[in-house]
Structures are given as C-alpha cells and as structure tokens.
N, C-alpha and C. Protein backbone atom coordinates (compact mmCIF):
# COMPACT_ATOMS: atom_id res chain seq x y z
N UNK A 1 -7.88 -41.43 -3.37
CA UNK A 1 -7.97 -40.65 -4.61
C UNK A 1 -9.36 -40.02 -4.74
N UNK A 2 -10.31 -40.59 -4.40
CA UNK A 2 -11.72 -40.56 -4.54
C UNK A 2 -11.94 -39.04 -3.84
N UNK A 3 -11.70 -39.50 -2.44
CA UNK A 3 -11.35 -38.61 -1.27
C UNK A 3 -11.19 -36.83 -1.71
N UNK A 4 -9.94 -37.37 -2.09
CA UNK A 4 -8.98 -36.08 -2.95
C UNK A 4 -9.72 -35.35 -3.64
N UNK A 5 -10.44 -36.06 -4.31
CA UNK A 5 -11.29 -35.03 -5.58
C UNK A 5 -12.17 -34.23 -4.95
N UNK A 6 -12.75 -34.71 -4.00
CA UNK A 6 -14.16 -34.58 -3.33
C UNK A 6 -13.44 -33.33 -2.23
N UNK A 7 -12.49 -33.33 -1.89
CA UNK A 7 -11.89 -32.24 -1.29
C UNK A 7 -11.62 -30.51 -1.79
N UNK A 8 -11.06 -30.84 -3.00
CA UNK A 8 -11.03 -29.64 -3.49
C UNK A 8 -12.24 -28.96 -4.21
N UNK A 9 -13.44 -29.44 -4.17
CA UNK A 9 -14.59 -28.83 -4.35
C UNK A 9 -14.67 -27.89 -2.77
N UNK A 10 -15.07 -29.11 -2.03
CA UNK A 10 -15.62 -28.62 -0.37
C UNK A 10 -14.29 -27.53 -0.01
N UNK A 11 -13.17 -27.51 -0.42
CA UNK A 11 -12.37 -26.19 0.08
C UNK A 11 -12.59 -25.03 -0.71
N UNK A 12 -13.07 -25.00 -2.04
CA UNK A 12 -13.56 -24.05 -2.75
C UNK A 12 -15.18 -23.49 -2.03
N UNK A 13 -15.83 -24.25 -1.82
CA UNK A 13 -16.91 -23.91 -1.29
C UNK A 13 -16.60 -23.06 0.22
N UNK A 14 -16.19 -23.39 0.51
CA UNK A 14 -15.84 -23.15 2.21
C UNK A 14 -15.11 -21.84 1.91
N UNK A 15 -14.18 -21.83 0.88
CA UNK A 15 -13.34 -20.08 0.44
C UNK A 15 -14.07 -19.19 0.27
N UNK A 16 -15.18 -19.43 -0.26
CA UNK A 16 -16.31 -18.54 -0.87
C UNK A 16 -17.28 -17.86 0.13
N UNK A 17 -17.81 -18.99 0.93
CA UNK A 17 -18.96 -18.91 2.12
C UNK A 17 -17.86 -17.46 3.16
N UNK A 18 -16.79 -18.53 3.09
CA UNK A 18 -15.88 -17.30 4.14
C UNK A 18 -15.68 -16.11 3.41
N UNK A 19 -15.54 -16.06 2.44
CA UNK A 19 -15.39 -14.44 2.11
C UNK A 19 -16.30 -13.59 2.20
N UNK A 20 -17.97 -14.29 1.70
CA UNK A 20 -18.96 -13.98 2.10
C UNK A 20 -19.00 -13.23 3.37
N UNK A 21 -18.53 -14.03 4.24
CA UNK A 21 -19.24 -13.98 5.43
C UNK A 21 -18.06 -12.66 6.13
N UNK A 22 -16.92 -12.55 5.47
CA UNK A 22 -15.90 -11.60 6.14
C UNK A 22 -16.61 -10.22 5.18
N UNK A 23 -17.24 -9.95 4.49
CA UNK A 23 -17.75 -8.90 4.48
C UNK A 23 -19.23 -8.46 4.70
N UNK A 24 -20.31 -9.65 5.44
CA UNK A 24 -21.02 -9.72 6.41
C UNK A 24 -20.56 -9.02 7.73
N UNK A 25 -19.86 -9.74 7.94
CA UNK A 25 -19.37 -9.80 9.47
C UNK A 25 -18.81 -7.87 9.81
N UNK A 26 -17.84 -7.21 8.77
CA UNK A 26 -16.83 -6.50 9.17
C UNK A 26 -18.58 -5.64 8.69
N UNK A 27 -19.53 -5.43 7.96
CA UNK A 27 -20.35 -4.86 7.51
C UNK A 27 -21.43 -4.38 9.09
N UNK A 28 -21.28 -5.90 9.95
CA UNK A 28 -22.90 -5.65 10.42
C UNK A 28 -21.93 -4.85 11.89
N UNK A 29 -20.25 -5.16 12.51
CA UNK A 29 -20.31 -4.49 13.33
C UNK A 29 -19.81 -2.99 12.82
N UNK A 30 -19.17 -2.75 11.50
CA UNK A 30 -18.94 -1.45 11.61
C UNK A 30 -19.60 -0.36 11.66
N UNK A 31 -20.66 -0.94 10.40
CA UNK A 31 -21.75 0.08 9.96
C UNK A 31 -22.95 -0.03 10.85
N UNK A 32 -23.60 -1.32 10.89
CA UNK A 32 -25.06 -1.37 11.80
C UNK A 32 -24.28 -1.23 13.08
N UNK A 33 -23.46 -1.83 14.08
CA UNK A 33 -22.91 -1.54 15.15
C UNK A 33 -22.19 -0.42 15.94
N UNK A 34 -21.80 0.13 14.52
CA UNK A 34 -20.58 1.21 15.16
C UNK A 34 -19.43 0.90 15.79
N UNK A 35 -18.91 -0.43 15.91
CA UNK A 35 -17.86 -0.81 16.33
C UNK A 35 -16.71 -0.32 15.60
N UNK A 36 -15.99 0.64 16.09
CA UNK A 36 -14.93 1.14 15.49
C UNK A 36 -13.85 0.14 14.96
N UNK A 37 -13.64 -0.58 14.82
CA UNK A 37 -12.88 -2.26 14.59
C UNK A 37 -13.11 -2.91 13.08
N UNK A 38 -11.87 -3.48 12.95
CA UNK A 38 -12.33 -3.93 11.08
C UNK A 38 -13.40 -5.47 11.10
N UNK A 39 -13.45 -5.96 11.77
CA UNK A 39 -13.74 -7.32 11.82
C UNK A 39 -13.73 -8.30 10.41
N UNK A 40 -12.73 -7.81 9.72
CA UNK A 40 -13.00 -8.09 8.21
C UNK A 40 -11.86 -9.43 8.19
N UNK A 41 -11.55 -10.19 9.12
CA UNK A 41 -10.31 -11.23 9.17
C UNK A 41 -11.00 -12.21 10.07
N UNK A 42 -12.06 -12.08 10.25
CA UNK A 42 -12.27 -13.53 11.55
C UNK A 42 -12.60 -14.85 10.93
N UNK A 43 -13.00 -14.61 9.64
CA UNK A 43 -12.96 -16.00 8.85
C UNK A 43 -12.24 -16.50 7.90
N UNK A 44 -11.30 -15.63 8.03
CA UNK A 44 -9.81 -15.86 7.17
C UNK A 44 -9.04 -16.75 7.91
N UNK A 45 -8.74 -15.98 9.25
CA UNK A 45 -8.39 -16.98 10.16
C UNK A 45 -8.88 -18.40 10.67
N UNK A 46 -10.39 -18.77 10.41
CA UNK A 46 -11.02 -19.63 10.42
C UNK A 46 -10.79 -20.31 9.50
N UNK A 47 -10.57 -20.32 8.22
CA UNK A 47 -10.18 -20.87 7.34
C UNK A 47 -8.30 -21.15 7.33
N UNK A 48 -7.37 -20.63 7.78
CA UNK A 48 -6.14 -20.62 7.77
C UNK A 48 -5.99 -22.31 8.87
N UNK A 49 -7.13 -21.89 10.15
CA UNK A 49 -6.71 -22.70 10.95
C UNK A 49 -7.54 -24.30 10.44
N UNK A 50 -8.57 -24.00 9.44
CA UNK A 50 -9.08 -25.16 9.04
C UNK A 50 -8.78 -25.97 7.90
N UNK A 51 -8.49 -25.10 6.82
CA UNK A 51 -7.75 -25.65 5.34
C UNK A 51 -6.66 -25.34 5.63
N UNK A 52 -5.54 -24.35 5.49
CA UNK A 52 -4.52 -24.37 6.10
C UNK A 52 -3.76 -23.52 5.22
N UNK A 53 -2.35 -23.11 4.90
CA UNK A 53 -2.17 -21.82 4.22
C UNK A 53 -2.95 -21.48 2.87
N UNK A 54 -2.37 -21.72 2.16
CA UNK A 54 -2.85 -21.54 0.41
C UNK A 54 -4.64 -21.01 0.35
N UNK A 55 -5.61 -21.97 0.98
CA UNK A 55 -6.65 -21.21 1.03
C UNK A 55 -7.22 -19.59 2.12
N UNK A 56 -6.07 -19.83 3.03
CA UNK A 56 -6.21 -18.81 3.76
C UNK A 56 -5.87 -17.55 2.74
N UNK A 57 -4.98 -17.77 2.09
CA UNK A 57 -3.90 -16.52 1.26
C UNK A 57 -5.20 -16.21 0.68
N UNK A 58 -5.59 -17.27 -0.04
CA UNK A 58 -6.75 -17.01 -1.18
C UNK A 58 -7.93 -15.99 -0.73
N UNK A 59 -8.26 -16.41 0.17
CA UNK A 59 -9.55 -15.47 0.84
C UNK A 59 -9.33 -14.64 1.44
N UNK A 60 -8.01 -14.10 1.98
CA UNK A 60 -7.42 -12.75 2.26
C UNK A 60 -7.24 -12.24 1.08
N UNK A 61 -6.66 -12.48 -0.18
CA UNK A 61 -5.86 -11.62 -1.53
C UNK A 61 -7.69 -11.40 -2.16
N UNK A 62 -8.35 -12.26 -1.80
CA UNK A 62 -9.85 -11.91 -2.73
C UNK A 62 -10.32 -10.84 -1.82
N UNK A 63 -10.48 -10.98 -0.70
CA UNK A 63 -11.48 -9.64 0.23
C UNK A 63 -10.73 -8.73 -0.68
N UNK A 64 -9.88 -8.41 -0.37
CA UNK A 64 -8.71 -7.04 -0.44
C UNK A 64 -8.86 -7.00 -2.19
N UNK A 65 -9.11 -7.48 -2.97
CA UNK A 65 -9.55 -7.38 -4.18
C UNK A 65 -10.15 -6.85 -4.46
N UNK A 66 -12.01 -7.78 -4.03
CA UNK A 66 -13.30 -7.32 -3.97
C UNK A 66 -13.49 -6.55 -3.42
N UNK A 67 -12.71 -6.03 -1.94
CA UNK A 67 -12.75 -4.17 -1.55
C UNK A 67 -12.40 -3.54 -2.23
N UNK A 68 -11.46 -3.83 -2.91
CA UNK A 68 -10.81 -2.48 -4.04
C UNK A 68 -11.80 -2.02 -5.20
N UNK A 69 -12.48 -3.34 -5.16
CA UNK A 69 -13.52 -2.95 -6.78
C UNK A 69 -14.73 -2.17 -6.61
N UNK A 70 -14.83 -2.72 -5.08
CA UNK A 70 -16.30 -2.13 -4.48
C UNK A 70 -16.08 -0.68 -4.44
N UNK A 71 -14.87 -0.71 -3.69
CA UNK A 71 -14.51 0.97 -3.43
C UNK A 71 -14.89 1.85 -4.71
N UNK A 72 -13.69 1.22 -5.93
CA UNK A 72 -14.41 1.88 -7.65
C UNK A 72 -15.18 2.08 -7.42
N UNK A 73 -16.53 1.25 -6.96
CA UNK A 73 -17.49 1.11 -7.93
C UNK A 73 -18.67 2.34 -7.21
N UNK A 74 -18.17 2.41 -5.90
CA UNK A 74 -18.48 3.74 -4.88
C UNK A 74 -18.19 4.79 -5.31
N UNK A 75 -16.97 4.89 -5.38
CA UNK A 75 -16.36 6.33 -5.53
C UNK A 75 -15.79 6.86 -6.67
N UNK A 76 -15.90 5.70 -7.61
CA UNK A 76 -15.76 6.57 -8.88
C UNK A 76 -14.45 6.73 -9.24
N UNK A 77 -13.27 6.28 -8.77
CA UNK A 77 -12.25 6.01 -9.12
C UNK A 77 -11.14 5.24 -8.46
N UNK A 78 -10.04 4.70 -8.81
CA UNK A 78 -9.06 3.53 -8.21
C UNK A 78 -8.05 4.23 -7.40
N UNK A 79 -8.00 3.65 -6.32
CA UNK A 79 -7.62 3.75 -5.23
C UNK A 79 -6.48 2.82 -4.91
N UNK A 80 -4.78 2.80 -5.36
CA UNK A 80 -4.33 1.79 -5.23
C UNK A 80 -3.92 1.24 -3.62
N UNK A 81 -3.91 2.14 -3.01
CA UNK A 81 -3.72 2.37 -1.72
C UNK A 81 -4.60 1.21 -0.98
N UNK A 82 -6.18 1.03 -1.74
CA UNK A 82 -7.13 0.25 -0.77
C UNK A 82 -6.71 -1.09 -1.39
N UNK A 83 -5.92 -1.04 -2.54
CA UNK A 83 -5.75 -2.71 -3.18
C UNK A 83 -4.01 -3.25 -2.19
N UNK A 84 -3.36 -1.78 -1.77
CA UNK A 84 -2.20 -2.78 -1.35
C UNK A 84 -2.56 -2.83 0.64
N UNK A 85 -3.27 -2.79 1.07
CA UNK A 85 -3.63 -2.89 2.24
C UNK A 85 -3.82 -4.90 2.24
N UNK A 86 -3.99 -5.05 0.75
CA UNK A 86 -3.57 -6.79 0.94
C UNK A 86 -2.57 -7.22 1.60
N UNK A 87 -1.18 -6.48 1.72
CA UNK A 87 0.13 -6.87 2.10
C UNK A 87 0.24 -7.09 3.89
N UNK A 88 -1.29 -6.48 4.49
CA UNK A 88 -1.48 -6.81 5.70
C UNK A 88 -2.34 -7.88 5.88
N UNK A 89 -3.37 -8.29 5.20
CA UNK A 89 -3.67 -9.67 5.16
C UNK A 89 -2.76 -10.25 4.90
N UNK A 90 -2.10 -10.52 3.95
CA UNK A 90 -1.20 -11.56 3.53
C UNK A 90 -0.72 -12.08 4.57
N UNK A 91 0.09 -10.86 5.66
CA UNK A 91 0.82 -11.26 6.90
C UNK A 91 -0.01 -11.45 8.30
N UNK A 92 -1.23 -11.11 7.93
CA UNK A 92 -1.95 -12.12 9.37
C UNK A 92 -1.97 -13.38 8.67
N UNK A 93 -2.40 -14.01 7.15
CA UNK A 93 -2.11 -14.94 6.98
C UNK A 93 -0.83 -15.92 7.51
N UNK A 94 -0.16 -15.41 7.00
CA UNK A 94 1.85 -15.85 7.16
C UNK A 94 1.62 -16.18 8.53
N UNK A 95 1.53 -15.15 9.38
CA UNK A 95 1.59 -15.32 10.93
C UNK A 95 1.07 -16.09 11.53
N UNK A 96 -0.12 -16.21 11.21
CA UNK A 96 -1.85 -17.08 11.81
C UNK A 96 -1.08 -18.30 11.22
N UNK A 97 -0.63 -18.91 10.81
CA UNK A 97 -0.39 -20.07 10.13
C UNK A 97 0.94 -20.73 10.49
N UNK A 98 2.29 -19.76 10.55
CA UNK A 98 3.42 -20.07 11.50
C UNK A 98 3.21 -20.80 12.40
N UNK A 99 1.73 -20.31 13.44
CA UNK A 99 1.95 -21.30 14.68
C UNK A 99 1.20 -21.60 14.53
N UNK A 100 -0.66 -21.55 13.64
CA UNK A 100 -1.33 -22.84 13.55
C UNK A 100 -1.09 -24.24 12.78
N UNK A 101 -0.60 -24.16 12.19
CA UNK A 101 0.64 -25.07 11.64
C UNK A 101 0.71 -26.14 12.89
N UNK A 102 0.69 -25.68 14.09
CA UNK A 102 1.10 -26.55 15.43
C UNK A 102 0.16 -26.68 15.79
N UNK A 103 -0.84 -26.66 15.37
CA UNK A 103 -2.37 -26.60 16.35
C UNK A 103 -2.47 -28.04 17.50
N UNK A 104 -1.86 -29.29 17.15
CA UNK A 104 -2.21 -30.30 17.60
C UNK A 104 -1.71 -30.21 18.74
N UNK A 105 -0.27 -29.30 19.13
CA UNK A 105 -0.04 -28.60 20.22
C UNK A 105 -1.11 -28.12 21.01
N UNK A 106 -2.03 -27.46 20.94
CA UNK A 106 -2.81 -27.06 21.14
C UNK A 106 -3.82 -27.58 22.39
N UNK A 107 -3.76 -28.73 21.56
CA UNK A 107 -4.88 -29.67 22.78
C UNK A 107 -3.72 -30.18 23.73
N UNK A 108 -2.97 -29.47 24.42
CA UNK A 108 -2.08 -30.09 25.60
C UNK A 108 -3.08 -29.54 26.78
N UNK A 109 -3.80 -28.31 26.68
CA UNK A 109 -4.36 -27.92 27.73
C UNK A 109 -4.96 -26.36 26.88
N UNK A 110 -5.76 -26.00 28.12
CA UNK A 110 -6.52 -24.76 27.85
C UNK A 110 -5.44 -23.45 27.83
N UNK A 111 -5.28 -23.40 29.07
CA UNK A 111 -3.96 -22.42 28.89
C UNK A 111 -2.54 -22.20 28.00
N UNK A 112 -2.42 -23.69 27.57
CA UNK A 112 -1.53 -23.52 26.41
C UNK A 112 -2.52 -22.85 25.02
N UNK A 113 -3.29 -23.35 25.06
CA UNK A 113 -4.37 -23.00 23.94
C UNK A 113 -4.46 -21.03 24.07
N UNK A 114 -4.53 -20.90 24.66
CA UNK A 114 -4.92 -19.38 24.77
C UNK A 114 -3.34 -18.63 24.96
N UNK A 115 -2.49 -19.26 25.43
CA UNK A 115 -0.82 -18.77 25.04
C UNK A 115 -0.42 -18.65 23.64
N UNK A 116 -1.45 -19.83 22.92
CA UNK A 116 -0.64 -20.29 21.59
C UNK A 116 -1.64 -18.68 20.90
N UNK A 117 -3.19 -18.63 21.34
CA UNK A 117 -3.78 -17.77 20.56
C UNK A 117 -3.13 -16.18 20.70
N UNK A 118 -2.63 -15.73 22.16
CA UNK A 118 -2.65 -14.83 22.12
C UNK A 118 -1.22 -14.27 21.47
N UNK A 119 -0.07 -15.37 21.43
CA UNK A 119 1.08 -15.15 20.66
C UNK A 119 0.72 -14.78 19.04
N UNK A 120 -0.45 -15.54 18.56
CA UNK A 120 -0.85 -14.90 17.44
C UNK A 120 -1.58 -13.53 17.01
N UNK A 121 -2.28 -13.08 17.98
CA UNK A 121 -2.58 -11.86 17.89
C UNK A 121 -1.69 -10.77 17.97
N UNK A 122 -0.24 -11.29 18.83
CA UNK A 122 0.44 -10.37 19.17
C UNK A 122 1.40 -10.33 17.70
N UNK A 123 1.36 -11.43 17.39
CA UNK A 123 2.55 -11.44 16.40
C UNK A 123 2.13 -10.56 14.74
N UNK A 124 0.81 -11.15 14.42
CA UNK A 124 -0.18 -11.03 13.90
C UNK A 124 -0.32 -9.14 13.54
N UNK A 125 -0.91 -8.95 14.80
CA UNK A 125 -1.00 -7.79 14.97
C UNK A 125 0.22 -6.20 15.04
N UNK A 126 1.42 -7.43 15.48
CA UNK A 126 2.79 -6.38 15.17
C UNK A 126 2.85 -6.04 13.53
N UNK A 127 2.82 -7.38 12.79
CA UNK A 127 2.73 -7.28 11.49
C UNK A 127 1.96 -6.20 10.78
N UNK A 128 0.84 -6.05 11.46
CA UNK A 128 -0.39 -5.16 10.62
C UNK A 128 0.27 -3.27 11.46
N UNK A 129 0.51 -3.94 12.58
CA UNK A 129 1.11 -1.98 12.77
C UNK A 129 2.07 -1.58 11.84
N UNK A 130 3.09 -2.58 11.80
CA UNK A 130 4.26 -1.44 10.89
C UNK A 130 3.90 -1.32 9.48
N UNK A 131 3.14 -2.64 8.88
CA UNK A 131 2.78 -2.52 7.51
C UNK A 131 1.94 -1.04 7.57
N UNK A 132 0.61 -1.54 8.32
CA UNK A 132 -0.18 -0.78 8.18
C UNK A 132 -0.33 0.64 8.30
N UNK A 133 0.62 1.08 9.12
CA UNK A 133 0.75 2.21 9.42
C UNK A 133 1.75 3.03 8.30
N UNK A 134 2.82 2.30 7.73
CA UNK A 134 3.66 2.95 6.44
C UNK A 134 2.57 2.76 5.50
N UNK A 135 1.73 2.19 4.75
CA UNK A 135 0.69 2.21 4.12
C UNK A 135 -0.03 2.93 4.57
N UNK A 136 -0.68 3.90 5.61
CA UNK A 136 -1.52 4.63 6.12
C UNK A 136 -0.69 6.17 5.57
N UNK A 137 0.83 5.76 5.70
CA UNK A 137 1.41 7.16 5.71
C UNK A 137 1.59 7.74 4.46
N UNK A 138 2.01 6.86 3.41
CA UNK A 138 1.81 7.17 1.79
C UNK A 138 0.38 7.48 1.55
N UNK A 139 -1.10 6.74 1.96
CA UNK A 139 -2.15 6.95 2.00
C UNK A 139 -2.32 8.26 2.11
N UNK A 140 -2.07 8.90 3.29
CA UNK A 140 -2.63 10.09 3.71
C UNK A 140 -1.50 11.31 2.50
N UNK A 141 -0.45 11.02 2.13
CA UNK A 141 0.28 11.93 1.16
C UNK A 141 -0.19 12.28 0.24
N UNK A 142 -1.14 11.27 -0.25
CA UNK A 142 -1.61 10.86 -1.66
C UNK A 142 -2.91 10.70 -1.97
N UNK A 143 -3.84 10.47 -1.00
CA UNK A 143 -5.06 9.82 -1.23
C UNK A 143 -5.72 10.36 0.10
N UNK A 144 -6.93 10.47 -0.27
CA UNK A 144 -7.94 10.74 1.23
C UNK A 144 -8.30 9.59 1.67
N UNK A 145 -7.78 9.11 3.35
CA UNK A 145 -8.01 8.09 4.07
C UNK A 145 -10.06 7.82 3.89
N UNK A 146 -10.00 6.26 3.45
CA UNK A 146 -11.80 6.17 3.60
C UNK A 146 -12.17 6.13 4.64
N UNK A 147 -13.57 6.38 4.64
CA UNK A 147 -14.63 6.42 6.50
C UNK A 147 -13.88 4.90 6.62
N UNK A 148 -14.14 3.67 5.91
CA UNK A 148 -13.74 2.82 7.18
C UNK A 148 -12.54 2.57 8.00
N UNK A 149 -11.56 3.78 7.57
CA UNK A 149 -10.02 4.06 7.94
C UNK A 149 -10.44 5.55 9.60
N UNK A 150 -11.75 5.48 9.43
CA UNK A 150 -11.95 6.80 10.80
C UNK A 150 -11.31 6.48 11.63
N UNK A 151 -11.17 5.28 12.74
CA UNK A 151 -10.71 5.23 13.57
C UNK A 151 -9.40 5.61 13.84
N UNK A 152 -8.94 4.93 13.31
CA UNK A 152 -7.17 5.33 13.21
C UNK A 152 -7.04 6.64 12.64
N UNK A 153 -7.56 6.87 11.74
CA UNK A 153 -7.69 8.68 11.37
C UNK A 153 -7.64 9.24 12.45
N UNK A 154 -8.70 9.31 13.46
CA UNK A 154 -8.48 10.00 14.41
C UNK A 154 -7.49 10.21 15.41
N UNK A 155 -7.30 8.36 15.42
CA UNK A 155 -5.68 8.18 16.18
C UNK A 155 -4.66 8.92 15.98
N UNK A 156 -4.81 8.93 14.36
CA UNK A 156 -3.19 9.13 13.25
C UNK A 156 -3.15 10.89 14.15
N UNK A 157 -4.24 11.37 13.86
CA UNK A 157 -4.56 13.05 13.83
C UNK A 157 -4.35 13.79 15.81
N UNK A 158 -4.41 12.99 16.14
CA UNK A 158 -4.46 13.33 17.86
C UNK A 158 -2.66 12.95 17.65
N UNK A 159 -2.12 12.22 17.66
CA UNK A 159 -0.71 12.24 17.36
C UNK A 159 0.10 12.83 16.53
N UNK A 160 -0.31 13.51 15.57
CA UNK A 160 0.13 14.71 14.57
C UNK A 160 -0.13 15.78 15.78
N UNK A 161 -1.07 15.66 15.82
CA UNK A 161 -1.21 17.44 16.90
C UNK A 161 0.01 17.53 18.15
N UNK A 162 -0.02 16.33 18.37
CA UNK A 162 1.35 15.97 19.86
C UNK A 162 2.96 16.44 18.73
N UNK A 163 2.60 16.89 17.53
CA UNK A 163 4.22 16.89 17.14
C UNK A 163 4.77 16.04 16.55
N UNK A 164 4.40 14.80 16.52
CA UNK A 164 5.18 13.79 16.13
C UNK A 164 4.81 13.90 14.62
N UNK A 165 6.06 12.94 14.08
CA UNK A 165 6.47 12.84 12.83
C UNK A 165 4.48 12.23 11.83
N UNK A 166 4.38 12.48 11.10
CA UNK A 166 3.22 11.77 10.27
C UNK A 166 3.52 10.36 10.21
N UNK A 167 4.74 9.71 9.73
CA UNK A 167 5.41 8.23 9.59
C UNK A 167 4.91 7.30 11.07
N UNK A 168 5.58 8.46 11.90
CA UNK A 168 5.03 7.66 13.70
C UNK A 168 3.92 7.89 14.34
N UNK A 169 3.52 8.92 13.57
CA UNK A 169 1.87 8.89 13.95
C UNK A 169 0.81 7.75 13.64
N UNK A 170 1.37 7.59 12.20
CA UNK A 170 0.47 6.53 11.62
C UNK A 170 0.73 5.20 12.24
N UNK A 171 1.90 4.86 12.38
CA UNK A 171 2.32 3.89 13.51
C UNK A 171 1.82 3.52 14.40
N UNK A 172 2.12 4.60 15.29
CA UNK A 172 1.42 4.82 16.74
C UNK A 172 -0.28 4.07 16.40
N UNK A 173 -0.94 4.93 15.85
CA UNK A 173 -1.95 4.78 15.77
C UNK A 173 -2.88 3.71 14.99
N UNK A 174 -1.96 2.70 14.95
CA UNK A 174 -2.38 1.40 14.72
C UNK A 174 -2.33 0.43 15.67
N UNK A 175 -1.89 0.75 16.98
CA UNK A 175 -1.54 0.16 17.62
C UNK A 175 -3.00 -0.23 18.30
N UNK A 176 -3.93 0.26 18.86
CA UNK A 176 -4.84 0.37 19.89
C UNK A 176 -6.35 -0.54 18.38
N UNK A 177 -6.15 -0.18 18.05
CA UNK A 177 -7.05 -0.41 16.78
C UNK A 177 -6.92 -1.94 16.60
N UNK A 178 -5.47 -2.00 15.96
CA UNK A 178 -5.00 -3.38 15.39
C UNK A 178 -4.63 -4.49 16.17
N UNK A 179 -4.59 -4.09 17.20
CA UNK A 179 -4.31 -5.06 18.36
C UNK A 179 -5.40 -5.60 18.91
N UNK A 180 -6.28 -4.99 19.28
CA UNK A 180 -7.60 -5.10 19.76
C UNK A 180 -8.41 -6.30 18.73
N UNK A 181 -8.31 -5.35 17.62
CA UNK A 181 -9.21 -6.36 16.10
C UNK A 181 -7.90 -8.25 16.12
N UNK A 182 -6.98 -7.56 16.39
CA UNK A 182 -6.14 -9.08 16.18
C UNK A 182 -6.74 -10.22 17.07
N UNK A 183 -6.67 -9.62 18.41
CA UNK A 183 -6.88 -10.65 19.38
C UNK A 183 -8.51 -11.06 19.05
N UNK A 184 -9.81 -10.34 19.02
CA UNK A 184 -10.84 -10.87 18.52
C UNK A 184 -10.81 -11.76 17.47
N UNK A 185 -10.23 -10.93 16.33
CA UNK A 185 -10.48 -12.16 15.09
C UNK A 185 -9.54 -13.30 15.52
N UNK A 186 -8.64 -13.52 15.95
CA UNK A 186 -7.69 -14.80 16.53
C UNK A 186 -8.41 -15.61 17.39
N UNK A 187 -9.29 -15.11 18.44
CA UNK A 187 -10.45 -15.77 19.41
C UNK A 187 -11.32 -16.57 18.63
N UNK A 188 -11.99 -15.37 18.15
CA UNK A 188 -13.76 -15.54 17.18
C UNK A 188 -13.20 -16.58 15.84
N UNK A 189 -11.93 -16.44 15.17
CA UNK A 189 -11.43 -17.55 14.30
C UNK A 189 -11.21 -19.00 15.09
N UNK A 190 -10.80 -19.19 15.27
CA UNK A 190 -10.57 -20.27 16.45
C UNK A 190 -11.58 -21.57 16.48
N UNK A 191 -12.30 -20.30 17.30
CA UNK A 191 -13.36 -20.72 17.59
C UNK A 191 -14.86 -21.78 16.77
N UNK A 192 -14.04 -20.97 15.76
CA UNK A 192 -15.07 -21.14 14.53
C UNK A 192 -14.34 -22.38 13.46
N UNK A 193 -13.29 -22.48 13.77
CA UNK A 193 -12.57 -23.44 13.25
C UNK A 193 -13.02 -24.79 14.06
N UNK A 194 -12.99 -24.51 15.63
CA UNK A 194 -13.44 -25.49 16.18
C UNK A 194 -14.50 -26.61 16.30
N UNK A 195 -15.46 -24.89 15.79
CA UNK A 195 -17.57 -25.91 15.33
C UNK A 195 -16.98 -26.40 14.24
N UNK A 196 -15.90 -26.10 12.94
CA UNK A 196 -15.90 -26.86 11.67
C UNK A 196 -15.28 -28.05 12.02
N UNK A 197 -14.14 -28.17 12.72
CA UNK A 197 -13.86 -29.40 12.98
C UNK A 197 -14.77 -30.31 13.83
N UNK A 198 -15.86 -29.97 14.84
CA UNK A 198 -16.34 -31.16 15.19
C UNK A 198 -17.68 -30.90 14.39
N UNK A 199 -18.20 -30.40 13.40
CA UNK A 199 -19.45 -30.93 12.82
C UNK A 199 -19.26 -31.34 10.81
N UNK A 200 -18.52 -30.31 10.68
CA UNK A 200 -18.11 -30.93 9.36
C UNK A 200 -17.18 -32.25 9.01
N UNK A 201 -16.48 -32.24 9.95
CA UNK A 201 -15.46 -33.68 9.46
C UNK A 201 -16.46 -34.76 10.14
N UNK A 202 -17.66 -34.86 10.76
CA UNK A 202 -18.80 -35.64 10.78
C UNK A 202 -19.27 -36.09 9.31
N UNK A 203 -19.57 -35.09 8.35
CA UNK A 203 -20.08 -35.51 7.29
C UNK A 203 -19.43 -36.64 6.31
C-alpha cells in the first residue's frame, strides 16, 4: 500500500520530465539540426514501454495539446487541424503498447528483441500514414500546412505534380518520413526505457 502511493507521484513526475524532454528533443533535431524528422515521440514511447498504457496516452494527448496552444500562441489563431494530429499519437500509443505489453518476451534473445522492435515501427508507423496523411489532406483544403509539416509538404507536392489524386498524395507522402521517424523513436525509446529500468528501479 505504502508502495502504491509512492508510485503515482514518481509516474507523474516521469510524465512531465518526458514531455519536457519530447519537445527538447523534436526542437534540437528539427530546428538546431535540420533533421527533416519529427522526433517528437521518442519519449512517449519510453514511457509506454516503462509505465505502460494510460501514462503513455497521457503524454502523447498533452504534447499534441501543448502544440496546439503553442501554435495559438505563434500564430495568432486556432488551428484545429494541429490539435487532431493527436489521433496519430494516440495510435503509436495503441500500437507501441499491443506488443510492449510482451516485453518479457523480449529478453529471449537479441534478434527477437529487434523483430519485436521493428514490428512496432512497422505497425506503428502504418498507423501514422493513413491517419496522417487523411489529416494532411483536409489540412491542406482548409488550412496552410506549418514549416514543421515541410517535409512531407514537399513529398505531398512532388506527388501532386506526378497527377495523382491530393488524398494519395498525402498518403504516399507519409510514407518515407513516418517510417523512418517510427523506427528511430521505437529504437531511441527502447532504449531509454532500458537505462530506466536498470537505474531507476535501483532506487
């Protein structure tokens, strides 16, 4: 019981630090780096695979919040478009969690370990193309795509010029983007789950 109490502080703390740190992180490679890539999920996933769903949801539905407000508070008006781009966190959540859920699987071997990760990026990452890309496509009807949407802008726009439909453009052009960012943040989460489990459950 004691235990218990003392838990749901340290998972509140740990929600916070990570959200922190997911708009650190997606900040220092987009803008100081130029990494065309969101990196805005690698400690969501770190948290999914360490607390386990419910706080993962939490610190995905808050980024995607606190982006929406920031955006306001930039540009001077609401953008509902940047608040429902949550519905693709939500589902790297859902996904990331389906099979970390099994993690203890995990330690059978290295190569199972990196089967189990890369099924999540793939799965993960299917999720964020079709969402993301029908959300990209109402976006662009309605709203001017933001700079941190360039990449795929450009994608979306080199596939409009080929003819194709706007709906499958935007599609298409989540693919190379979102796949790429999946498998990193699925790695770099992991990973990071791993230093929490062998130095924090020390304390």
């Amino acid at each position: 019981m004691f235990h218990e109490m003392h838990k749901v502080p340290k998972t509140i703390i740990l929600c916070v630090i990570a959200e922190v740190l997911n708009f650190f992180t997606a900040d220092i490679f987009y803008h100081a780096l130029n990494i065309p890539l969101f990196f805005d999920t690698i400690w969501t996933v770190a948290v999914v695979f360490y607390l386990g769903l419910v706080p993962g949801l939490c610190v995905s539905l808050g980024y995607n919040i606190i982006n929406s407000l920031l955006w306001f508070r930039q540009e001077g008006f609401f953008d509902p478009f940047m608040l429902s781009y949550a519905i693709c966190g939500v589902l790297i959540v859902l996904s990331t969690w389906l099979i970390a859920c099994h993690k203890n699987e995990f330690k059978i071997s290295i190569p199972v370990t990196l089967l189990y990760l890369v099924l999540i990026a793939l799965l993960s990452s299917f999720c964020t193309i079709i969402a993301g890309g029908i959300i990209d496509f109402f976006h662009y009807k309605y709203y001017e795509i933001p700079d941190m949407m360039n990449p795929i802008k450009k994608f979306t726009e080199g596939f409009v010029h080929q003819r194709l439909s706007l709906l499958a453009s935007c599609i298409l052009a989540q693919i190379p983007i979102s796949f790429l960012d999946r498998l990193l943040a699925t790695f770099a989460g992991f990973g990071i789950y791993k230093l929490c489990d062998r130095f924090l459950e020390k304390q």
